[in-house]
PDB file of N, CA and C in Angstrom:
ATOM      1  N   UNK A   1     108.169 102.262  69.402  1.00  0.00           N
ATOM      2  CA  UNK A   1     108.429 100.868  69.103  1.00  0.00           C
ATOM      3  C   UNK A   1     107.163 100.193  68.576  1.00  0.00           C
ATOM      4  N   UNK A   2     107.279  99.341  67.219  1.00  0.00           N
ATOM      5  CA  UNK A   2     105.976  98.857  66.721  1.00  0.00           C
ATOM      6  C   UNK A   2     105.260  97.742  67.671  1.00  0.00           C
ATOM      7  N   UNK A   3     106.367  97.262  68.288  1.00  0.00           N
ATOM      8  CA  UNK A   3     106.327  95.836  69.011  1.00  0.00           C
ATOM      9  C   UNK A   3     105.918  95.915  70.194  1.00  0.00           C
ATOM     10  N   UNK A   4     105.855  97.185  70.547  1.00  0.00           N
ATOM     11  CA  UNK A   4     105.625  97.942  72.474  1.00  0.00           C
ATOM     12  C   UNK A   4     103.786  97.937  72.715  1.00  0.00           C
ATOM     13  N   UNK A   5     102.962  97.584  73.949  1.00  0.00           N
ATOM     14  CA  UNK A   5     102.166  98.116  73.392  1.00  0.00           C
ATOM     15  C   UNK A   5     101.397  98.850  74.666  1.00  0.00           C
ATOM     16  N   UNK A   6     101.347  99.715  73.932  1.00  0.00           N
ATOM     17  CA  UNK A   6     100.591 100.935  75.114  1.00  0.00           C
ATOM     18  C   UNK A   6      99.912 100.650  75.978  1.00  0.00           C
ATOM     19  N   UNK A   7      99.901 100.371  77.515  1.00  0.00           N
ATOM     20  CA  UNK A   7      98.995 100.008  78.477  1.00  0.00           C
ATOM     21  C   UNK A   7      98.500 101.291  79.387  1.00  0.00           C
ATOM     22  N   UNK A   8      97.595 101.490  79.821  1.00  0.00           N
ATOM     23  CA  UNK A   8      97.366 102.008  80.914  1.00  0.00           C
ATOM     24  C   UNK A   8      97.977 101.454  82.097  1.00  0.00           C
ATOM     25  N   UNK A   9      99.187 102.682  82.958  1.00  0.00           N
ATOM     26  CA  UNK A   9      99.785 102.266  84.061  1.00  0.00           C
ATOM     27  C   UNK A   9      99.724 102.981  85.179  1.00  0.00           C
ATOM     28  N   UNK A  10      98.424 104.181  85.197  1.00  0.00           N
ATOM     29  CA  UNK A  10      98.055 104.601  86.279  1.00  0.00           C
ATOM     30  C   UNK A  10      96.543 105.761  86.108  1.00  0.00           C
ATOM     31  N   UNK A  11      95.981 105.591  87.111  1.00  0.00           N
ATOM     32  CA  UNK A  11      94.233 106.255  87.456  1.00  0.00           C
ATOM     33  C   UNK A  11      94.518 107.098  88.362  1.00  0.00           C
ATOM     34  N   UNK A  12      93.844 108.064  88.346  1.00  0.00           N
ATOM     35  CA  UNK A  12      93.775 109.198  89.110  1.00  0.00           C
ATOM     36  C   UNK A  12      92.030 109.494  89.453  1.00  0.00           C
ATOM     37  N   UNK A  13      91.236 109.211  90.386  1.00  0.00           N
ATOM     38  CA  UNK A  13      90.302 109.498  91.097  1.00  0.00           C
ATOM     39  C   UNK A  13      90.643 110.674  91.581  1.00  0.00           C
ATOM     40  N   UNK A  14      89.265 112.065  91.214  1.00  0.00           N
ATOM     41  CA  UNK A  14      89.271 113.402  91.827  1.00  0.00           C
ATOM     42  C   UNK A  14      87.727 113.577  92.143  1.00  0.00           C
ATOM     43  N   UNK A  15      87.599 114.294  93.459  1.00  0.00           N
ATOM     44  CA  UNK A  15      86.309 114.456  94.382  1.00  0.00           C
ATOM     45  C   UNK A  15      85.644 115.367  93.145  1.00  0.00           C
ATOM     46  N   UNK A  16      84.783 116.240  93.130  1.00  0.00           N
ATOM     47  CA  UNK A  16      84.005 116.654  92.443  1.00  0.00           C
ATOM     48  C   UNK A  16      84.421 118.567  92.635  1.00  0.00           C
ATOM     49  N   UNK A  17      85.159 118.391  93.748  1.00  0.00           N
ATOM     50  CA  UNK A  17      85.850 119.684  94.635  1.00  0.00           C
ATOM     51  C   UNK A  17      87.558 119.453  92.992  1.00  0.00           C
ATOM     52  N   UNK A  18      87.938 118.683  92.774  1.00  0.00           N
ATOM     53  CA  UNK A  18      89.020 118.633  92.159  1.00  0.00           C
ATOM     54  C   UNK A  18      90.340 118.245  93.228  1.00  0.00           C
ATOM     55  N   UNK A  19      89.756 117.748  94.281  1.00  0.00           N
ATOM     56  CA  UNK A  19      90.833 117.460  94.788  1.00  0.00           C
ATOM     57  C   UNK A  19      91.102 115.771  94.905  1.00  0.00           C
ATOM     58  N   UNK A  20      92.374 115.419  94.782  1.00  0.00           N
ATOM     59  CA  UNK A  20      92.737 113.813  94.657  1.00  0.00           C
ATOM     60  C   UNK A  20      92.412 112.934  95.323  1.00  0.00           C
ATOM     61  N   UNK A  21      91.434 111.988  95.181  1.00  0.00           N
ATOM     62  CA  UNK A  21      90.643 111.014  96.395  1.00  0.00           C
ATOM     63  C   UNK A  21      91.668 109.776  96.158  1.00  0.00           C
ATOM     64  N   UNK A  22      91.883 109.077  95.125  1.00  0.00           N
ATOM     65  CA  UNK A  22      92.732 107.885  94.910  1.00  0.00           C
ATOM     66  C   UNK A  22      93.635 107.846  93.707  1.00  0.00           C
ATOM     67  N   UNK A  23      94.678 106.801  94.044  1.00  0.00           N
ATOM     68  CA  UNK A  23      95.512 106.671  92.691  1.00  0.00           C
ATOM     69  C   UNK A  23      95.521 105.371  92.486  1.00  0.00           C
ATOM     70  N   UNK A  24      95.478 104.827  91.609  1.00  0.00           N
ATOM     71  CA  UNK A  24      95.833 103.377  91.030  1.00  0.00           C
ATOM     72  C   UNK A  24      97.339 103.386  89.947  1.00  0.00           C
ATOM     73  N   UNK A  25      97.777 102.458  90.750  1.00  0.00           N
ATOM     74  CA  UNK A  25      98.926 102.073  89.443  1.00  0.00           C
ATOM     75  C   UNK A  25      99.044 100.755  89.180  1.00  0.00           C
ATOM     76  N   UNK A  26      98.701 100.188  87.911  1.00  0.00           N
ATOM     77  CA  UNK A  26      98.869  99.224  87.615  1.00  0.00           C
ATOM     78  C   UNK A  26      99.846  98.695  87.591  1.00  0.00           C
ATOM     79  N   UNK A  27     100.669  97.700  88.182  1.00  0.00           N
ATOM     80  CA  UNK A  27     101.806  97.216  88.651  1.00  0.00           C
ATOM     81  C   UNK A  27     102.331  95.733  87.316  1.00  0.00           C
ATOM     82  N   UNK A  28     100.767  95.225  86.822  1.00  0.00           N
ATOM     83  CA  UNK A  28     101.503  93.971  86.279  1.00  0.00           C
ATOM     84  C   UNK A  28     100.601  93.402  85.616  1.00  0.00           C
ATOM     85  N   UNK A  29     100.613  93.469  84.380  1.00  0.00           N
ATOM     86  CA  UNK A  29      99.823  92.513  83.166  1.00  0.00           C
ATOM     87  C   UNK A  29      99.933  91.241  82.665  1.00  0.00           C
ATOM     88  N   UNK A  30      98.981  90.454  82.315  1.00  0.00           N
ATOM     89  CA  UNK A  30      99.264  89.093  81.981  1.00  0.00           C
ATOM     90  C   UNK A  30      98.507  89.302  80.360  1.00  0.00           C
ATOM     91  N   UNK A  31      98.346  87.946  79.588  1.00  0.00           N
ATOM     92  CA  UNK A  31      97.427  87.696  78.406  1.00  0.00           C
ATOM     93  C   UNK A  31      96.593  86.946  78.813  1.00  0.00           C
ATOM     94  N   UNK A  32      95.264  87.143  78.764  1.00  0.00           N
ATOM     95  CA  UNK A  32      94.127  86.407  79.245  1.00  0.00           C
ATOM     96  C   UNK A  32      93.394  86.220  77.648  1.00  0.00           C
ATOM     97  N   UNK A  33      93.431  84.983  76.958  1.00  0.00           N
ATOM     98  CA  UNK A  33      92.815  84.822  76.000  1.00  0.00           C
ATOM     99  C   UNK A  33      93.604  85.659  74.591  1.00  0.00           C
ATOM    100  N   UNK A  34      94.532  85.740  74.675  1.00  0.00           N
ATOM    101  CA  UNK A  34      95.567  86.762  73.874  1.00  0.00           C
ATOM    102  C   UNK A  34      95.344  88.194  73.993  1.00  0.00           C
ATOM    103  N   UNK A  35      94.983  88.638  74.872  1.00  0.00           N
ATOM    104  CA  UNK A  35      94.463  90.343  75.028  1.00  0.00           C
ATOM    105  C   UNK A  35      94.961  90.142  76.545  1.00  0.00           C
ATOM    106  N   UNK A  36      96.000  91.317  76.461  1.00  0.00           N
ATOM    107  CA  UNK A  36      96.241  92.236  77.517  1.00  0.00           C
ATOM    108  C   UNK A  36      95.286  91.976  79.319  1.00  0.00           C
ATOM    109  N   UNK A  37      96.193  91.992  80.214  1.00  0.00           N
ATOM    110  CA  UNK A  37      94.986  91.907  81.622  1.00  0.00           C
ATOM    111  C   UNK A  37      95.770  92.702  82.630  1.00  0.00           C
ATOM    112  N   UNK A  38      95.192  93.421  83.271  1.00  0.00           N
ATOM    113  CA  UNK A  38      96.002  93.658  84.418  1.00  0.00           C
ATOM    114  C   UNK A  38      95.683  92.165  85.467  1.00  0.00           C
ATOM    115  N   UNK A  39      96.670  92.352  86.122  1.00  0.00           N
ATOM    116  CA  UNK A  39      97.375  91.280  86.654  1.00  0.00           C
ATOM    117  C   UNK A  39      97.619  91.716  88.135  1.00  0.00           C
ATOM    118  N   UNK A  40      97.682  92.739  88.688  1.00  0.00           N
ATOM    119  CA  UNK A  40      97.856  93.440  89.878  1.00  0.00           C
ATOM    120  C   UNK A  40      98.003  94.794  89.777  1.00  0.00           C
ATOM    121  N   UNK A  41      97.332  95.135  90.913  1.00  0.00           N
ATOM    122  CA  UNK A  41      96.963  96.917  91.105  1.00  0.00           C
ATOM    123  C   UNK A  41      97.472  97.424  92.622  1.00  0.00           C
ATOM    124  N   UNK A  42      98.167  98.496  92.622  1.00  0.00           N
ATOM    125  CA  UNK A  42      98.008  99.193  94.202  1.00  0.00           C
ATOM    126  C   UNK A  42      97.062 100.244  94.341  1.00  0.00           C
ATOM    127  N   UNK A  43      96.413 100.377  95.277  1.00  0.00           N
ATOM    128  CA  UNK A  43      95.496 101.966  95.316  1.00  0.00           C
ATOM    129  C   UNK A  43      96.138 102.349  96.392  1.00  0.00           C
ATOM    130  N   UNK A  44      96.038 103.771  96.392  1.00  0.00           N
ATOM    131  CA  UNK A  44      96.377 104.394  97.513  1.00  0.00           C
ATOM    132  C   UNK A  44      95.616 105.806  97.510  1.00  0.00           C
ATOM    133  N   UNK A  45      94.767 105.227  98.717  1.00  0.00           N
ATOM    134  CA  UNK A  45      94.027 106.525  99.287  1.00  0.00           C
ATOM    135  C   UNK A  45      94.807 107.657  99.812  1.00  0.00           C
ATOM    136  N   UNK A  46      94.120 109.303  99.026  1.00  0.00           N
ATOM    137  CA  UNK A  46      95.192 110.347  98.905  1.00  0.00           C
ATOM    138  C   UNK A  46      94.585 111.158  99.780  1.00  0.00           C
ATOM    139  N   UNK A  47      93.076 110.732 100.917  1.00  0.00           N
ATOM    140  CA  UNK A  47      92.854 111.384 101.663  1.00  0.00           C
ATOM    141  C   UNK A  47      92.393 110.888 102.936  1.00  0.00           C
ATOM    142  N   UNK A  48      92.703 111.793 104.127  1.00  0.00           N
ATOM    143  CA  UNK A  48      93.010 111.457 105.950  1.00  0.00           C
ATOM    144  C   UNK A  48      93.962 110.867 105.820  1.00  0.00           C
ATOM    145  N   UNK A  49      94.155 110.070 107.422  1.00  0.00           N
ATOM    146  CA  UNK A  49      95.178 109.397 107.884  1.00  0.00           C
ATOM    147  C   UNK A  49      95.700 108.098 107.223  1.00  0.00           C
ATOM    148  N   UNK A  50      94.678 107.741 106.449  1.00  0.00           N
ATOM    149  CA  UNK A  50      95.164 106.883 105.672  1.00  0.00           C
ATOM    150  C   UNK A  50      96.060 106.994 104.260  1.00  0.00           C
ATOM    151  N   UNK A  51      96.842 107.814 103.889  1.00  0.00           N
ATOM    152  CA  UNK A  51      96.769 108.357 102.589  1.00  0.00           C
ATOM    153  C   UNK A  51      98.307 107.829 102.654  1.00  0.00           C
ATOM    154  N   UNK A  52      98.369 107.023 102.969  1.00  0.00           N
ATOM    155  CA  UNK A  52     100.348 106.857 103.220  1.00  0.00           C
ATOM    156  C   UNK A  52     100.194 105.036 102.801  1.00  0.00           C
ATOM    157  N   UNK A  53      98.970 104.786 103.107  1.00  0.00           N
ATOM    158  CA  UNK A  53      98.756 103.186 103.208  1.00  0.00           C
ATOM    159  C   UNK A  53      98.350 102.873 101.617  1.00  0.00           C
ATOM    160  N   UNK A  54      98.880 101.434 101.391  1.00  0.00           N
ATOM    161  CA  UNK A  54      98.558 100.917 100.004  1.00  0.00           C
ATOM    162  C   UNK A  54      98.302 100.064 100.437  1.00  0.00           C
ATOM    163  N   UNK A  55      96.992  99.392  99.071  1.00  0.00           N
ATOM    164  CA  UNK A  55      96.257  98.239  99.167  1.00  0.00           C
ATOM    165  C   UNK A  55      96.536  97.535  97.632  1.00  0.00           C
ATOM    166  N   UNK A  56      97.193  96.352  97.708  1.00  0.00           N
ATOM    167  CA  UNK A  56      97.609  95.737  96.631  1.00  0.00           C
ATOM    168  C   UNK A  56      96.335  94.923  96.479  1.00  0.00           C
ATOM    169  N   UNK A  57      95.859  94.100  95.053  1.00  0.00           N
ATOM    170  CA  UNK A  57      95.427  93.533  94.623  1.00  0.00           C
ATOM    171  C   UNK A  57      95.689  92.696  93.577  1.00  0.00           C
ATOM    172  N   UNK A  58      95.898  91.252  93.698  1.00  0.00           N
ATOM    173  CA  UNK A  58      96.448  90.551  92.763  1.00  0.00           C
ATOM    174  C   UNK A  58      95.404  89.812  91.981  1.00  0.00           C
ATOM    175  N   UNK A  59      95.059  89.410  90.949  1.00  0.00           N
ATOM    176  CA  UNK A  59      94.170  88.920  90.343  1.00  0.00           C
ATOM    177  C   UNK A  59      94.694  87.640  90.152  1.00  0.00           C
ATOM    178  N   UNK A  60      94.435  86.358  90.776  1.00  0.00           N
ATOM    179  CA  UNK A  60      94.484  85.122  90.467  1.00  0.00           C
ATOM    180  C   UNK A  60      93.915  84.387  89.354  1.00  0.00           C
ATOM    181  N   UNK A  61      92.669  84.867  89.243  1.00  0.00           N
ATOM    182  CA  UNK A  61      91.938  84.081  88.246  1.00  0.00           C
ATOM    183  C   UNK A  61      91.339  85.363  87.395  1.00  0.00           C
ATOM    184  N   UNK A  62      91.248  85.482  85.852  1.00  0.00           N
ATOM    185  CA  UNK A  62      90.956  86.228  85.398  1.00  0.00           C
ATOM    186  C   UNK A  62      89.663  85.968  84.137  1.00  0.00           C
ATOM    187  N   UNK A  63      88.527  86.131  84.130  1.00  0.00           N
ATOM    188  CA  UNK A  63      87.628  85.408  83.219  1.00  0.00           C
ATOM    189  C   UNK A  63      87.007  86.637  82.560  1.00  0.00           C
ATOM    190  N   UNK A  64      87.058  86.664  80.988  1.00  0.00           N
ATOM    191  CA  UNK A  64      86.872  87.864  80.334  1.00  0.00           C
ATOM    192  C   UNK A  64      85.477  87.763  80.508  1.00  0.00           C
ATOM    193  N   UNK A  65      84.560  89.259  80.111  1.00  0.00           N
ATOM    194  CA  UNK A  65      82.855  89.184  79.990  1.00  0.00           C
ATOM    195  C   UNK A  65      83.100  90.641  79.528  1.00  0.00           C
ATOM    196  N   UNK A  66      81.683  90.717  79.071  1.00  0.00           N
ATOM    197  CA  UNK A  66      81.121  91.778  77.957  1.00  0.00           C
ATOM    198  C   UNK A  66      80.912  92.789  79.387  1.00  0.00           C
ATOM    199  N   UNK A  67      81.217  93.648  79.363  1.00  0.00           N
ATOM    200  CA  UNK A  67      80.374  94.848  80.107  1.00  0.00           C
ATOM    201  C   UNK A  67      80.157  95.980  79.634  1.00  0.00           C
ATOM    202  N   UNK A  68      78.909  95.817  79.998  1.00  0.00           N
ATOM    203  CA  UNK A  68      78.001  97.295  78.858  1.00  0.00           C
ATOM    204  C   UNK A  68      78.717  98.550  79.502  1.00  0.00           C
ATOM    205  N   UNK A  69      78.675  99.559  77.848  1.00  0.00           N
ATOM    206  CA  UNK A  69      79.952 100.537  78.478  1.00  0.00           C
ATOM    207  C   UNK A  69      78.712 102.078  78.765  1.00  0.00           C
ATOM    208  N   UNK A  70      77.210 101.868  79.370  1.00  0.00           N
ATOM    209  CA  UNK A  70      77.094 102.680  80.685  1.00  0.00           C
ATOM    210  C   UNK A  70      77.428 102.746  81.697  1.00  0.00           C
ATOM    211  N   UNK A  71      78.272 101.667  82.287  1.00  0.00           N
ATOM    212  CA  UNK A  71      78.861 101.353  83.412  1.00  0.00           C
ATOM    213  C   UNK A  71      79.728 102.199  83.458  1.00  0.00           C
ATOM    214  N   UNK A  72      80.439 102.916  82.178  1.00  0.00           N
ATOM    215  CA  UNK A  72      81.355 104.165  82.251  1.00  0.00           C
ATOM    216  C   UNK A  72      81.212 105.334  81.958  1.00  0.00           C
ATOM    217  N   UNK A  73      79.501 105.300  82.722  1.00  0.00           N
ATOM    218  CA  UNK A  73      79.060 106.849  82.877  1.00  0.00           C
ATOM    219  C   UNK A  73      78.670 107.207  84.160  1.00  0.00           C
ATOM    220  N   UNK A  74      78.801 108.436  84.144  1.00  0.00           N
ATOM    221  CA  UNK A  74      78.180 108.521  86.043  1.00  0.00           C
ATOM    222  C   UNK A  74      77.019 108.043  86.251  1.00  0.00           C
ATOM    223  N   UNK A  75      76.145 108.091  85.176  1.00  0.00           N
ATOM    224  CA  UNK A  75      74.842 107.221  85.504  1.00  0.00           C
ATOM    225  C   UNK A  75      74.876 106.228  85.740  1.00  0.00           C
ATOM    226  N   UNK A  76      75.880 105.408  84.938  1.00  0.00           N
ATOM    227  CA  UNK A  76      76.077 104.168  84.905  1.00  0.00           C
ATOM    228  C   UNK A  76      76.469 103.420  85.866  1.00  0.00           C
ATOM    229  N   UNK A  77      77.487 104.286  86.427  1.00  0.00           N
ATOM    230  CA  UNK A  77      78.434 103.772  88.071  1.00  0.00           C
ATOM    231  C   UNK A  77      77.184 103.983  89.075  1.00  0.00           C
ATOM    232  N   UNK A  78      76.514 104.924  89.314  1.00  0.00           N
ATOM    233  CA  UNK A  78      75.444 105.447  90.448  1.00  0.00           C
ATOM    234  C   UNK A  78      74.082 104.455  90.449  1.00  0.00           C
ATOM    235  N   UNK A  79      74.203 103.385  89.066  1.00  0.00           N
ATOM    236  CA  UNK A  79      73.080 102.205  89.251  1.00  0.00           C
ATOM    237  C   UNK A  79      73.268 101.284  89.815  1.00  0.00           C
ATOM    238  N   UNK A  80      74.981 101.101  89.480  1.00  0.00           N
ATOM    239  CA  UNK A  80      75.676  99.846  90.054  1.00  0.00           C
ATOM    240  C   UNK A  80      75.138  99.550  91.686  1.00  0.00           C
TER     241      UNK A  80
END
């Protein structure tokens, strides 16, 4: 569909072992400034006793900003 437009609607976090630490599914998008937002997320931790439990997150207020894209390197995350 020309009119459809492709979102990311789920993350997959894996330990370094390859086994599944978290999932995200994006549940709900808004337009923040005419571009696409997620709008609410569930995670659900896929390891111990907790791995049955979800943690929703709703984004109330959404304010766009530049973020430098080392932040989406392992170096980048490990400065944070």
């Amino acid at each position: 569909d020309a009119g459809v437009e492709k979102l990311p609607r789920k993350l997959l976090f894996f330990l370094t072992s390859g086994k599944p630490a978290r999932e995200v599914l994006f549940t709900r998008f808004r337009k923040v400034q005419g571009r696409p937002a997620v709008a609410e997320m569930d995670i659900r931790d896929m390891l111990g006793p907790q791995s049955s439990s979800v943690t929703r997150l709703e984004y109330l207020d959404i304010q766009p900003a530049k973020i430098d894209d080392k932040v989406f390197t392992p170096e980048g995350a490990r400065a944070m």
